[in-house]
PDB file of N, CA and C in Angstrom:
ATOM      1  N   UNK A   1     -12.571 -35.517  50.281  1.00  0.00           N
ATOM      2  CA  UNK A   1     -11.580 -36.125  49.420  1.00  0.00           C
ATOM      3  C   UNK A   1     -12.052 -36.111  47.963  1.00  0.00           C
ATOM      4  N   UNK A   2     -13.120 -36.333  47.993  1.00  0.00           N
ATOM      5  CA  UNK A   2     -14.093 -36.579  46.415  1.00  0.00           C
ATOM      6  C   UNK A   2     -14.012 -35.008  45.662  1.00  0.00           C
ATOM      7  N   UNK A   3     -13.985 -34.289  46.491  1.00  0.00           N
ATOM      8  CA  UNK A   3     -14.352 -32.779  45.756  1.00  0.00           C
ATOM      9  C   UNK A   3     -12.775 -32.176  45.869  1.00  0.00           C
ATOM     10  N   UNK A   4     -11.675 -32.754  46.308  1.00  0.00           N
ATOM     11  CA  UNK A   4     -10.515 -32.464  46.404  1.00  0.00           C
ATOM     12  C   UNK A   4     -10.105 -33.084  44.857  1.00  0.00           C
ATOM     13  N   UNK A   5     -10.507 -34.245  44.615  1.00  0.00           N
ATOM     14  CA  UNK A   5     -10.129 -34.807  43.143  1.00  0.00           C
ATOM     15  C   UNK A   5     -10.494 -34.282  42.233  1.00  0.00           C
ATOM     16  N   UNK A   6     -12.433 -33.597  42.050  1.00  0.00           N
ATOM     17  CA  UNK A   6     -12.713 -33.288  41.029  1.00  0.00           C
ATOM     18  C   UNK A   6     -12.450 -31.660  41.021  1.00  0.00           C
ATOM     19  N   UNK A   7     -11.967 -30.936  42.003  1.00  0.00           N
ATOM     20  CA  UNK A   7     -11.096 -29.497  41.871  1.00  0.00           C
ATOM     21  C   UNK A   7      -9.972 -29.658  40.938  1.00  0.00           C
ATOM     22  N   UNK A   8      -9.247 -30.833  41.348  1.00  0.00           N
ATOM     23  CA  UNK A   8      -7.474 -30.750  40.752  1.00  0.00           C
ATOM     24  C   UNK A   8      -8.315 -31.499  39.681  1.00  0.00           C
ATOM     25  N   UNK A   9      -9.257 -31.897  38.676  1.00  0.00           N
ATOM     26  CA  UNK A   9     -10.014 -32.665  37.355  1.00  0.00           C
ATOM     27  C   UNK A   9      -9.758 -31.428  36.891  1.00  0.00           C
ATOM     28  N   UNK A  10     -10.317 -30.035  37.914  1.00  0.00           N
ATOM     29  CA  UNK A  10     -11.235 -29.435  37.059  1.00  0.00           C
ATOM     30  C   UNK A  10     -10.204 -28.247  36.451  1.00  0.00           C
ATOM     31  N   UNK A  11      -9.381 -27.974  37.634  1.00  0.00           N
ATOM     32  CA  UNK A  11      -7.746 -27.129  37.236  1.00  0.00           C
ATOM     33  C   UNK A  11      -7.514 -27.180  36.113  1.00  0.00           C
ATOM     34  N   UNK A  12      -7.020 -28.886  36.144  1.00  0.00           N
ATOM     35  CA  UNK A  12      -6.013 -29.566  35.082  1.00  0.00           C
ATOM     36  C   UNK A  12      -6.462 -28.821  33.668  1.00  0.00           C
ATOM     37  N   UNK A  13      -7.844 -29.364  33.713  1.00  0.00           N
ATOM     38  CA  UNK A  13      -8.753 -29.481  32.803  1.00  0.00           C
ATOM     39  C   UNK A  13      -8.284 -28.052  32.094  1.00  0.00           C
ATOM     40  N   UNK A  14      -8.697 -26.618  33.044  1.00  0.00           N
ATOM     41  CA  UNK A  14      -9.218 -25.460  32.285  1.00  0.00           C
ATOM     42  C   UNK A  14      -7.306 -25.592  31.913  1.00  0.00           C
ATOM     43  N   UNK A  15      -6.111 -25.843  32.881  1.00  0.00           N
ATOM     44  CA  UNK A  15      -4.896 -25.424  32.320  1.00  0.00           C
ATOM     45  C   UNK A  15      -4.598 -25.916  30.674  1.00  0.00           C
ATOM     46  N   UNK A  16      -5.193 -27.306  30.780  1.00  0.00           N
ATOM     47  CA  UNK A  16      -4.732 -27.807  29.188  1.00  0.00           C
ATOM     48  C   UNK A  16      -5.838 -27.120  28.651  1.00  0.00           C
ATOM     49  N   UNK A  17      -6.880 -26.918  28.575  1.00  0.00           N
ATOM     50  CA  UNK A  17      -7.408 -25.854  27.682  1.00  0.00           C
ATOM     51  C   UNK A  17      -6.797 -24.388  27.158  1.00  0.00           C
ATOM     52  N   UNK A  18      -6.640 -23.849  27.963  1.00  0.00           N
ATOM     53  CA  UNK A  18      -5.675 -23.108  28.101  1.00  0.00           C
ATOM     54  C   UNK A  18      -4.093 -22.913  27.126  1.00  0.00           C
ATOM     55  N   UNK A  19      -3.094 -23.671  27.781  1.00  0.00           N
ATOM     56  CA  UNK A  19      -2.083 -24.592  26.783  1.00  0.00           C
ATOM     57  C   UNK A  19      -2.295 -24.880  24.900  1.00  0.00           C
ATOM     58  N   UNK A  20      -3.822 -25.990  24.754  1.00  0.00           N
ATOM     59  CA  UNK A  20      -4.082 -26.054  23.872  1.00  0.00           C
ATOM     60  C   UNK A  20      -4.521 -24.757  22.735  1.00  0.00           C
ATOM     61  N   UNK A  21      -5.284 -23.957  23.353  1.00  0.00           N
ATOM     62  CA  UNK A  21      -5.402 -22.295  22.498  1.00  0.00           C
ATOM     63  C   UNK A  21      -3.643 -21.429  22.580  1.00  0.00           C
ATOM     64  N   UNK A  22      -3.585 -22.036  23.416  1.00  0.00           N
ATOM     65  CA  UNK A  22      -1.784 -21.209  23.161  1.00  0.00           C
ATOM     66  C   UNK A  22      -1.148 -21.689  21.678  1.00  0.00           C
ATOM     67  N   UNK A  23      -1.305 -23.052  21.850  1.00  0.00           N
ATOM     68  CA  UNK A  23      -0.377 -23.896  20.676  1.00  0.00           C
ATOM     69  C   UNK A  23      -0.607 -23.697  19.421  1.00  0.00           C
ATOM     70  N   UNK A  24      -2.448 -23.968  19.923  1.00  0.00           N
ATOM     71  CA  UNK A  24      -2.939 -23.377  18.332  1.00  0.00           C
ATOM     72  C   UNK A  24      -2.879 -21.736  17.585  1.00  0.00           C
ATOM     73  N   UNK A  25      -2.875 -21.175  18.212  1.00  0.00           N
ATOM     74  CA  UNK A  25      -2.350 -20.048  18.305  1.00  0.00           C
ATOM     75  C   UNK A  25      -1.307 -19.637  17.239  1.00  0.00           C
ATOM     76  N   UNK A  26      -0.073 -20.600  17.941  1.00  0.00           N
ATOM     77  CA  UNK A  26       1.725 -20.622  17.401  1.00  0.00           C
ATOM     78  C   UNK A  26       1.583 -21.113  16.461  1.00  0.00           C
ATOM     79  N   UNK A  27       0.653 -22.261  15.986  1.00  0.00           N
ATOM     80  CA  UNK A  27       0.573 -23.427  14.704  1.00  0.00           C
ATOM     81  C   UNK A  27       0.124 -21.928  14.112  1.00  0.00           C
ATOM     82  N   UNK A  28      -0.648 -21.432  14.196  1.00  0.00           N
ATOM     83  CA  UNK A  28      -1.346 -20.147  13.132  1.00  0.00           C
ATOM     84  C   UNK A  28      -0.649 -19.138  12.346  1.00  0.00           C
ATOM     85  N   UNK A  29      -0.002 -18.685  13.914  1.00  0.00           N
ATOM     86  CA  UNK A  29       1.294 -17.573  13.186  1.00  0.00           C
ATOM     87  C   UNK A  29       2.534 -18.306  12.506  1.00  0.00           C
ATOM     88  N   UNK A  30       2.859 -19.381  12.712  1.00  0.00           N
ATOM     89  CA  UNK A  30       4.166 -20.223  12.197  1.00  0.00           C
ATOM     90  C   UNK A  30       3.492 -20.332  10.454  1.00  0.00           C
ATOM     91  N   UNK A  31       2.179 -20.869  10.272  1.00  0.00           N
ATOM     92  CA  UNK A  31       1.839 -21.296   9.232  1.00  0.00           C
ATOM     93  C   UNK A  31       1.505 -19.584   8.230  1.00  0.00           C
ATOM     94  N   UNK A  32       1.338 -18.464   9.294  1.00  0.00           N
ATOM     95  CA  UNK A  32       1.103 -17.447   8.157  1.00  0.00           C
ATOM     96  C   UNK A  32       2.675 -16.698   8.003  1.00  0.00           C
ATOM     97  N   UNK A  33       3.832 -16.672   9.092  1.00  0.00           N
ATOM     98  CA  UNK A  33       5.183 -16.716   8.617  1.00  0.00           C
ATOM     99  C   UNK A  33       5.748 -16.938   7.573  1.00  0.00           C
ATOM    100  N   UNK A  34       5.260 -18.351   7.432  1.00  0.00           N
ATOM    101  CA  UNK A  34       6.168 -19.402   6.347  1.00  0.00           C
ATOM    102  C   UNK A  34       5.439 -18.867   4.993  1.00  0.00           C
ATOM    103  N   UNK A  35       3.559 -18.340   4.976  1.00  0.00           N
ATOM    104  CA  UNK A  35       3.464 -17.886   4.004  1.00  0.00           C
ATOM    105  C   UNK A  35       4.076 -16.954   3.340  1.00  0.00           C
ATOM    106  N   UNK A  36       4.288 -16.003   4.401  1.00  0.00           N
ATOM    107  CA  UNK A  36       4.903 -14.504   3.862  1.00  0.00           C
ATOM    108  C   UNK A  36       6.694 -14.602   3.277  1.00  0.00           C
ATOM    109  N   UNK A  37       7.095 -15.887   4.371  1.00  0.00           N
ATOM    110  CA  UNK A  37       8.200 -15.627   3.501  1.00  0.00           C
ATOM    111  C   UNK A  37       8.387 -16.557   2.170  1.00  0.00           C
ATOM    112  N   UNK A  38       7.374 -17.323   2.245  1.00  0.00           N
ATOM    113  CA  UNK A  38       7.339 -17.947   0.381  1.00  0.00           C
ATOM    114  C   UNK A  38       7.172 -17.007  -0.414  1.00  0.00           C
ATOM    115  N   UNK A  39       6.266 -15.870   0.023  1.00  0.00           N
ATOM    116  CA  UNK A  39       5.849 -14.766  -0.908  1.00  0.00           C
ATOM    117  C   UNK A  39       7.150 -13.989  -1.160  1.00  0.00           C
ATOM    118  N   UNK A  40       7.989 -13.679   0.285  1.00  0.00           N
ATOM    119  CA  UNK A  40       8.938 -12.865  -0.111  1.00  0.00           C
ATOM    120  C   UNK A  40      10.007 -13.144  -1.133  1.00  0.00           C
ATOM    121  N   UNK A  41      10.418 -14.459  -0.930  1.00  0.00           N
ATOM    122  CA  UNK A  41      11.010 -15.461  -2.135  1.00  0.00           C
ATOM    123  C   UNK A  41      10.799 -15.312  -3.070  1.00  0.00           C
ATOM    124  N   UNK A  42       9.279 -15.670  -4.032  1.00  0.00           N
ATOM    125  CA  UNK A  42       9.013 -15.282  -4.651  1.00  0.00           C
ATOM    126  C   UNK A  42       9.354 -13.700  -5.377  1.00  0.00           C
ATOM    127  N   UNK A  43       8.995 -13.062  -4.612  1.00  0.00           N
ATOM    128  CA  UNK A  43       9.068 -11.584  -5.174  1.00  0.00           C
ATOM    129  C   UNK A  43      10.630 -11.384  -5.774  1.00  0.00           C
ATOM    130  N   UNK A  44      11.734 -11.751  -4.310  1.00  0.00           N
ATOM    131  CA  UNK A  44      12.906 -12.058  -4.808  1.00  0.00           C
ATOM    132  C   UNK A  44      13.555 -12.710  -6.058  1.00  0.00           C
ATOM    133  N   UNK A  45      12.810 -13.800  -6.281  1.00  0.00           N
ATOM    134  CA  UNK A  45      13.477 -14.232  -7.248  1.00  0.00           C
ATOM    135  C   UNK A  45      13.038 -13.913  -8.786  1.00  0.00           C
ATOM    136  N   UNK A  46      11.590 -13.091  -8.593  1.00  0.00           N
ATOM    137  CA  UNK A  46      11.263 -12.314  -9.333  1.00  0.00           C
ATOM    138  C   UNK A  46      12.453 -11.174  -9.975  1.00  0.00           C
ATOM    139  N   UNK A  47      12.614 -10.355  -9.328  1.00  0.00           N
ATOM    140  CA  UNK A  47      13.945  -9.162  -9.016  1.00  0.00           C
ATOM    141  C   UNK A  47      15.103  -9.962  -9.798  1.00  0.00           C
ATOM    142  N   UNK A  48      15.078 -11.182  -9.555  1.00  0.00           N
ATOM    143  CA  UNK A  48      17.094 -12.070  -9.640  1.00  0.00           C
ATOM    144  C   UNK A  48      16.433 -12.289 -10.948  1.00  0.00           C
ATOM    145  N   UNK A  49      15.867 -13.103 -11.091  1.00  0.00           N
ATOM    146  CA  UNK A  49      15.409 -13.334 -12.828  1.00  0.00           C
ATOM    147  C   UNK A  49      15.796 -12.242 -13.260  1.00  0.00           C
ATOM    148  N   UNK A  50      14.654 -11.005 -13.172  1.00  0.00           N
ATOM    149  CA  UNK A  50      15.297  -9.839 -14.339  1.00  0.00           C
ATOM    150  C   UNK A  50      16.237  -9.423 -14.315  1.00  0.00           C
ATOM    151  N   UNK A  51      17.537  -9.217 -13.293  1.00  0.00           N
ATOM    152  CA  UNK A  51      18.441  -8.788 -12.562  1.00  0.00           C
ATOM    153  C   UNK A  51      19.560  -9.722 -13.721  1.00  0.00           C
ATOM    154  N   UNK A  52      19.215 -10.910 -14.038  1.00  0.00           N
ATOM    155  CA  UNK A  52      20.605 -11.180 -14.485  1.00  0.00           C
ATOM    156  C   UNK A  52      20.323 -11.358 -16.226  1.00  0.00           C
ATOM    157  N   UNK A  53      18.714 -11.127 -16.790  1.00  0.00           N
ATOM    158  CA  UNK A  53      19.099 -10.917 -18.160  1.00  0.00           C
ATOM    159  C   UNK A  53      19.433  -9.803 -18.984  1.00  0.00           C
ATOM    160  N   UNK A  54      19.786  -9.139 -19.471  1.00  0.00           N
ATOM    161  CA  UNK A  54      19.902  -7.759 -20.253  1.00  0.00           C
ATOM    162  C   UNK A  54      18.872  -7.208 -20.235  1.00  0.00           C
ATOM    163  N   UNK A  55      18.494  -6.162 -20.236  1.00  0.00           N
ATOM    164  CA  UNK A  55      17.333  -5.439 -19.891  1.00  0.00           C
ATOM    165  C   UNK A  55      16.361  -5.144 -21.445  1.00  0.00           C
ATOM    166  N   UNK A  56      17.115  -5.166 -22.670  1.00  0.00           N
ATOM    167  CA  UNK A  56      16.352  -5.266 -23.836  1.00  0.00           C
ATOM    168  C   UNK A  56      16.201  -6.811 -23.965  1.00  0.00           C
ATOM    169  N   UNK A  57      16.544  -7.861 -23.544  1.00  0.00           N
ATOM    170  CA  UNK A  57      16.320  -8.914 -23.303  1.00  0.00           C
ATOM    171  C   UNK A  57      14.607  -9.160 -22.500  1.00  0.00           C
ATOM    172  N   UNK A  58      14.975  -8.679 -21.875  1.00  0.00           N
ATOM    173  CA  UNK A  58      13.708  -8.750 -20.767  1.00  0.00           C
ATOM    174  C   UNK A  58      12.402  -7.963 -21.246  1.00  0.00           C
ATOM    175  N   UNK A  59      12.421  -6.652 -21.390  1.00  0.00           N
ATOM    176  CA  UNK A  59      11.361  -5.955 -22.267  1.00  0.00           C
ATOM    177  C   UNK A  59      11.218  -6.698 -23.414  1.00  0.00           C
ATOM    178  N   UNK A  60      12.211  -7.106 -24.625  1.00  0.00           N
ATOM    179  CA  UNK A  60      11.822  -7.925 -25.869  1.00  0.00           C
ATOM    180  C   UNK A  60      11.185  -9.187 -25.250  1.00  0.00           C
ATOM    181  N   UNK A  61      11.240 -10.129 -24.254  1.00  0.00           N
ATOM    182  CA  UNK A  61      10.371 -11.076 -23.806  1.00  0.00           C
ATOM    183  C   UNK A  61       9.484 -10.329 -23.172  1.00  0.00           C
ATOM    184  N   UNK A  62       9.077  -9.367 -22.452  1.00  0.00           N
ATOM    185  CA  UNK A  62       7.595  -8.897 -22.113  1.00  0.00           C
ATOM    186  C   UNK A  62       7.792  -9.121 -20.813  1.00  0.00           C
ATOM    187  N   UNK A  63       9.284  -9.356 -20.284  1.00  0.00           N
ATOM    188  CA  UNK A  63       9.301 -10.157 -18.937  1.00  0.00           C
ATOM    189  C   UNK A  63       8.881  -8.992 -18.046  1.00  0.00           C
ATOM    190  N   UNK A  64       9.358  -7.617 -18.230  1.00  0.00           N
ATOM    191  CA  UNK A  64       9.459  -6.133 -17.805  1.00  0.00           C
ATOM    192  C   UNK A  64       8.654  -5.829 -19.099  1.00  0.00           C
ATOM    193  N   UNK A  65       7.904  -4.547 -18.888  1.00  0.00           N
ATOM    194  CA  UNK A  65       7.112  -3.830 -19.739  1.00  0.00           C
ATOM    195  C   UNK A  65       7.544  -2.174 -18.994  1.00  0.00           C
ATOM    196  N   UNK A  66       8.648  -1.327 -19.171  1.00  0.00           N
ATOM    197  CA  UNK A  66       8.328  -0.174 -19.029  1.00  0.00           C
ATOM    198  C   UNK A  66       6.975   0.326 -19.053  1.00  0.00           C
ATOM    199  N   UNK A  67       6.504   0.981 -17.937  1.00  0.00           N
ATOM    200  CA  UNK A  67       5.471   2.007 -17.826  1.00  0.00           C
ATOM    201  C   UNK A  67       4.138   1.314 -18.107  1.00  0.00           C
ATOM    202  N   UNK A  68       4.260  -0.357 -17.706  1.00  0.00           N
ATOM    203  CA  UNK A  68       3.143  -1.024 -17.882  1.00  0.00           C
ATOM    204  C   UNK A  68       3.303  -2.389 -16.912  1.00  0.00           C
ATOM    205  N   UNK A  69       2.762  -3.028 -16.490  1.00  0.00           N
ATOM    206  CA  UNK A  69       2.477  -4.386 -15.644  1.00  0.00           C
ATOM    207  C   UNK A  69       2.760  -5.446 -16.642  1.00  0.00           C
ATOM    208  N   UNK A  70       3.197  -6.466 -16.146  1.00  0.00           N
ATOM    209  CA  UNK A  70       3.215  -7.852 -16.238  1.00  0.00           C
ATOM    210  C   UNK A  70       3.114  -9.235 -15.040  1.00  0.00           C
ATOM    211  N   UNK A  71       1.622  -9.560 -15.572  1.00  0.00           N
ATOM    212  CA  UNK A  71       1.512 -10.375 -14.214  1.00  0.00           C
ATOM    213  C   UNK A  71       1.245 -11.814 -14.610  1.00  0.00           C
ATOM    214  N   UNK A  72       1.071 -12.788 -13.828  1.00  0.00           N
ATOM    215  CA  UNK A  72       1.318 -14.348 -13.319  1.00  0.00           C
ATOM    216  C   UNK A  72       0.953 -14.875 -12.358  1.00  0.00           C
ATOM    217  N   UNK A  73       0.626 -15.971 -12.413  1.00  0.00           N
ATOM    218  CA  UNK A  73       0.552 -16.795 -10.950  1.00  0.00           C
ATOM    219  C   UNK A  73       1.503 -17.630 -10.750  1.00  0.00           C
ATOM    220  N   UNK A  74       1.384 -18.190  -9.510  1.00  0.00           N
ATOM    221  CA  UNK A  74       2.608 -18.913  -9.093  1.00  0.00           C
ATOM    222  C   UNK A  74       2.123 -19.757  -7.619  1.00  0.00           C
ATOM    223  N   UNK A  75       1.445 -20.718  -8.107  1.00  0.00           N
ATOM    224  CA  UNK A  75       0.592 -21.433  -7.083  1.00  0.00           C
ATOM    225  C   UNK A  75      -0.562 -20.648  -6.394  1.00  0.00           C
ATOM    226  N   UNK A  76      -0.357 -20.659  -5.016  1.00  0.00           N
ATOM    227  CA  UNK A  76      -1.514 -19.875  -4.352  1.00  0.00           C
ATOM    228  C   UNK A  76      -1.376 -18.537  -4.616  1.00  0.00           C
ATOM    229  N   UNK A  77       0.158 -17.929  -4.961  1.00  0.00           N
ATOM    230  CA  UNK A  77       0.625 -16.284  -5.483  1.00  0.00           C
ATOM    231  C   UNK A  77      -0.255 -15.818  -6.510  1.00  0.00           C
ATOM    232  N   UNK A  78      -0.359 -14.577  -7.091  1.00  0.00           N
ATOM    233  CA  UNK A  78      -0.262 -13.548  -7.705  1.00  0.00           C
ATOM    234  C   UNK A  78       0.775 -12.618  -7.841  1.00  0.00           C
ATOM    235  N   UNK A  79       1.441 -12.491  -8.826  1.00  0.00           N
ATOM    236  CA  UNK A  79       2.048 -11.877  -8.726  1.00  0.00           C
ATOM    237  C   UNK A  79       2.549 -10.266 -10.177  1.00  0.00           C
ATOM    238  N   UNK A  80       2.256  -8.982  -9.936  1.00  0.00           N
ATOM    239  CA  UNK A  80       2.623  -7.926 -10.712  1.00  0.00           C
ATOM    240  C   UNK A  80       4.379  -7.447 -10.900  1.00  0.00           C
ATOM    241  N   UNK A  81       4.432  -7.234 -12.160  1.00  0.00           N
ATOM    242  CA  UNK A  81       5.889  -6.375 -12.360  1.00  0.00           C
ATOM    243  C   UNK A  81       5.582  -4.925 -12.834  1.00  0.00           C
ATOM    244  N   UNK A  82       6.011  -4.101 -12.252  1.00  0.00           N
ATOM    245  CA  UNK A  82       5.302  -3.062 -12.647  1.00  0.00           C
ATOM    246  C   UNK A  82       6.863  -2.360 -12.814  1.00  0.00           C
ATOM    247  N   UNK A  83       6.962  -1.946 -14.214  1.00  0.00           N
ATOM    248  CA  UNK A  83       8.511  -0.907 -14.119  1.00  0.00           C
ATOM    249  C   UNK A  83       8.283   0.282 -15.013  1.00  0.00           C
ATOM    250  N   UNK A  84       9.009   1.333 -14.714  1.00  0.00           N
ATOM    251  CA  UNK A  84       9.293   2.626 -15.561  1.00  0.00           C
ATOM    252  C   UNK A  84      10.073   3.072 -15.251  1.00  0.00           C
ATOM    253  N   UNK A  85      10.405   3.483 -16.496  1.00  0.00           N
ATOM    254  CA  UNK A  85      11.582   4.833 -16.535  1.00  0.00           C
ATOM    255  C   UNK A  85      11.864   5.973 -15.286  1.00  0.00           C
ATOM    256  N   UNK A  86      13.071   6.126 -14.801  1.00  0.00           N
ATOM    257  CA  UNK A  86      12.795   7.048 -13.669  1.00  0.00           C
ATOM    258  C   UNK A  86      14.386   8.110 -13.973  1.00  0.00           C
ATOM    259  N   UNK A  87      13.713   8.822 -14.119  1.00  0.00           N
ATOM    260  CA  UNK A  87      14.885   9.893 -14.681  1.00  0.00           C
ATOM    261  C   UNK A  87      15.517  10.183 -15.888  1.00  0.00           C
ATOM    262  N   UNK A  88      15.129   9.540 -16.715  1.00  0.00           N
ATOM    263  CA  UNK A  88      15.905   9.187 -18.282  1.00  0.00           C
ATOM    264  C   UNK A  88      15.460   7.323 -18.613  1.00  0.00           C
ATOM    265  N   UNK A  89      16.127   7.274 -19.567  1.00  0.00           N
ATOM    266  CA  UNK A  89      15.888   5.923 -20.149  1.00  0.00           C
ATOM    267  C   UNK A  89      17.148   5.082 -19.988  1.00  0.00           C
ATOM    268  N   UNK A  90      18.075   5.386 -18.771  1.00  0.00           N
ATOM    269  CA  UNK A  90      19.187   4.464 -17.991  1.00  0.00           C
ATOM    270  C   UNK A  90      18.764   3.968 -16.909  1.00  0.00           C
ATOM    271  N   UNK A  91      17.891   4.604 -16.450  1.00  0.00           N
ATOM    272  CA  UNK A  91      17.518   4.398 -14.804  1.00  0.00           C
ATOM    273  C   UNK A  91      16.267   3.690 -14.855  1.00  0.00           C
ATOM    274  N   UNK A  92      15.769   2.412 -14.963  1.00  0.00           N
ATOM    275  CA  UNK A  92      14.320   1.989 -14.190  1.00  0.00           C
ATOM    276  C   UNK A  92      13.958   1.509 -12.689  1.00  0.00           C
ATOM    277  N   UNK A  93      13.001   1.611 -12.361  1.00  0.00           N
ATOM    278  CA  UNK A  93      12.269   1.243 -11.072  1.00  0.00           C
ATOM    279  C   UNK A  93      11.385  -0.244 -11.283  1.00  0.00           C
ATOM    280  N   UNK A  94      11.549  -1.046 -10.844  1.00  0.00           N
ATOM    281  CA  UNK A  94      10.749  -2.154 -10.947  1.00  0.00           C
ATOM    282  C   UNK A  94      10.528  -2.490  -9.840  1.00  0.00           C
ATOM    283  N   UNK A  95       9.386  -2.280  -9.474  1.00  0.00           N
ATOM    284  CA  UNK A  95       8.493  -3.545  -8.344  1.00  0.00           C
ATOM    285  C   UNK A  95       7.918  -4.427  -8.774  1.00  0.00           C
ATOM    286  N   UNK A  96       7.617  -4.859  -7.771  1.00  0.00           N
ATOM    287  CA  UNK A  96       7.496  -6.842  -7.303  1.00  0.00           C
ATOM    288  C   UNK A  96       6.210  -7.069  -6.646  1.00  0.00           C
ATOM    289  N   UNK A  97       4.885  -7.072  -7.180  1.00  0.00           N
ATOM    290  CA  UNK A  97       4.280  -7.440  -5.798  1.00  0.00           C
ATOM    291  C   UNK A  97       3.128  -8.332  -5.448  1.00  0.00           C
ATOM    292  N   UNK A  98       3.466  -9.408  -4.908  1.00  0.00           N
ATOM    293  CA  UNK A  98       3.056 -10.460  -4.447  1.00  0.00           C
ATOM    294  C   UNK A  98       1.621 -10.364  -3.705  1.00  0.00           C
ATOM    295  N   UNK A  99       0.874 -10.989  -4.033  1.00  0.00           N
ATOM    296  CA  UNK A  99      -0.441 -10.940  -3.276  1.00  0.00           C
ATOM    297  C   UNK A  99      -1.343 -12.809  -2.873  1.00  0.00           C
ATOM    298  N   UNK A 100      -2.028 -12.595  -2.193  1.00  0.00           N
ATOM    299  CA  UNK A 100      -2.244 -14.112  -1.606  1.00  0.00           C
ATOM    300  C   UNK A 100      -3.588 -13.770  -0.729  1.00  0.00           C
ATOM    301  N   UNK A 101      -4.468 -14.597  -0.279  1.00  0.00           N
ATOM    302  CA  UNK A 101      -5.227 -14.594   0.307  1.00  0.00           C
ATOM    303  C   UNK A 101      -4.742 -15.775   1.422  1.00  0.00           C
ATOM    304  N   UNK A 102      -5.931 -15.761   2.346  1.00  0.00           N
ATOM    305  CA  UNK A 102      -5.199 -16.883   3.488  1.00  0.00           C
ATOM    306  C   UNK A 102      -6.241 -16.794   4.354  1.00  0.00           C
ATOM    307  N   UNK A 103      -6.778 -17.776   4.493  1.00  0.00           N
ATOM    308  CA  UNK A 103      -8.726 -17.303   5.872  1.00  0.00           C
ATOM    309  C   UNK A 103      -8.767 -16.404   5.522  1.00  0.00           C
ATOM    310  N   UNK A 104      -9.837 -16.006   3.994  1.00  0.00           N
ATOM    311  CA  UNK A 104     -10.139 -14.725   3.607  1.00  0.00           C
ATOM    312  C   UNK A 104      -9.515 -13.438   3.284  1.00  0.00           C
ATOM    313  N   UNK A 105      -8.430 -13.570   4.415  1.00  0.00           N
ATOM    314  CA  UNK A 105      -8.006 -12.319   4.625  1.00  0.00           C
ATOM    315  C   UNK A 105      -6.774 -12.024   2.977  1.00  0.00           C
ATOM    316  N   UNK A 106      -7.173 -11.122   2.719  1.00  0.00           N
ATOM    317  CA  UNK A 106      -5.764 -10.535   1.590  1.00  0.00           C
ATOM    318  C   UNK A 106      -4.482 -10.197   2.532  1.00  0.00           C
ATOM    319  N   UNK A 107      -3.307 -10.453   1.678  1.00  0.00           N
ATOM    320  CA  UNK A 107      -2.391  -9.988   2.443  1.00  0.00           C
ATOM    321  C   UNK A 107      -1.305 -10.094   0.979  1.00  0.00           C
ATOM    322  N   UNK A 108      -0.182  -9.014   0.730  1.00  0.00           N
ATOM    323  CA  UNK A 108       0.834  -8.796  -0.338  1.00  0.00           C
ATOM    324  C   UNK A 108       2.099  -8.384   0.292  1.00  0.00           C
ATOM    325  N   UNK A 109       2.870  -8.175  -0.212  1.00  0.00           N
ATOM    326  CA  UNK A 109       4.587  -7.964  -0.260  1.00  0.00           C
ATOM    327  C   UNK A 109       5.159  -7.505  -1.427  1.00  0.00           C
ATOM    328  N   UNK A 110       5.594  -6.490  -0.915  1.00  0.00           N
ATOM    329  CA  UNK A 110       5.892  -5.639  -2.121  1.00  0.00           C
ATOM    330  C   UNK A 110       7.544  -5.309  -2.282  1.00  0.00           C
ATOM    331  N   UNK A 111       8.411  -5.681  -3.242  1.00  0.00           N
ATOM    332  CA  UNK A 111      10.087  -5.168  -3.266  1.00  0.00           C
ATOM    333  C   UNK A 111       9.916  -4.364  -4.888  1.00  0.00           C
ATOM    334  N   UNK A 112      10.752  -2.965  -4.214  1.00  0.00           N
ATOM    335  CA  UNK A 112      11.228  -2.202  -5.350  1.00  0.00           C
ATOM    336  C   UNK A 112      12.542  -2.013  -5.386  1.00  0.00           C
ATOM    337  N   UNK A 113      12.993  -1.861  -6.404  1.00  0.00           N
ATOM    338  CA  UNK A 113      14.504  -1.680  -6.579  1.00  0.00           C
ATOM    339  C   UNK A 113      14.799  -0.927  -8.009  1.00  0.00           C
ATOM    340  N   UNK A 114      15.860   0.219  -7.995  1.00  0.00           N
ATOM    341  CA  UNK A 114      16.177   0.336  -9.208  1.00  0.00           C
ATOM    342  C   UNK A 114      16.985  -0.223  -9.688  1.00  0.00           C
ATOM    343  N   UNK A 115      17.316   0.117 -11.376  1.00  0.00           N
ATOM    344  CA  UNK A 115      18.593  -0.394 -12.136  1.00  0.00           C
ATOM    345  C   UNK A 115      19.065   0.191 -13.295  1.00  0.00           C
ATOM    346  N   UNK A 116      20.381   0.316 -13.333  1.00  0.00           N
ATOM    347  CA  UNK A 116      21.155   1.179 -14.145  1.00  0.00           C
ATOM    348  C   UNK A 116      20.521   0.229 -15.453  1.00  0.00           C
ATOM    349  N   UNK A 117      20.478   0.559 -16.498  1.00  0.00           N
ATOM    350  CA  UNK A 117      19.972   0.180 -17.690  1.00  0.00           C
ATOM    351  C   UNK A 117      21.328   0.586 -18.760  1.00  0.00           C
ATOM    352  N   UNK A 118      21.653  -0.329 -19.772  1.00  0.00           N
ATOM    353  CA  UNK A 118      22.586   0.128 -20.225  1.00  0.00           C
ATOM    354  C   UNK A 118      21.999  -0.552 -21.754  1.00  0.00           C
TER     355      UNK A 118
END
C-alpha cells in the first residue's frame, strides 16, 4: 500500500514537472510574440509618419535622407530609415528596420515600401 502511494507521489510529481516546462515554455514564446509585434508597430508607424507628410517635408526635417540612414531609439528598439531614389527622382524606396535584443539573442524586422514622390 505504502509503495502504491509513493508511485502515484512520484507520477504526479514527474507529470506537473512536466506541465510546468510546457507553460513556461508558452510564457516564453507569448512574451517574444508580443515583442516582435511591438517591433512590427513600430516599423509601421514609422512608414505612416512619413507616408502622410510631403516628401520635401520629410527630407527638409531629415525625417527621410535619400541615399542615406536616419536612425533613433524607441525604448528597448533601434530603429534605421534607410531611403533612395529608385528609378528617377519620383519613385523612392524606404525601409524600416527595427532591431532589439532579448536573452542576448539579436533579433530585427524589416518593412520596405515604395512611393510615388511628387
Amino acid at each position: 500500500m505504502l509503495l502504491d502511494v509513493l508511485l502515484a507521489t512520484f507520477l504526479f510529481s514527474l507529470g506537473f514537472a512536466a506541465l510546468f516546462g510546457l507553460t513556461q515554455g508558452a510564457v516564453s514564446e507569448a512574451r517574444q510574440a508580443t515583442t516582435l509585434m511591438e517591433g512590427a508597430n513600430l516599423a509601421q508607424n514609422k512608414l505612416d509618419h512619413l507616408a502622410v507628410h510631403a516628401w520635401s517635408d520629410n527630407i527638409a526635417n531629415q525625417a527621410c535622407i535619400p541615399g542615406g540612414t536616419v536612425e533613433g531609439y524607441e525604448g528597448k528598439f533601434s530603429w534605421l530609415i534607410q531611403s533612395e531614389w529608385e528609378g528617377g527622382p519620383q519613385l523612392m524606396r524606404v525601409s524600416v528596420e527595427v532591431r532589439w535584443t532579448e536573452r542576448g539573442n539579436p533579433f530585427q524586422y524589416k518593412l520596405e515600401s515604395l512611393y510615388a514622390v511628387e
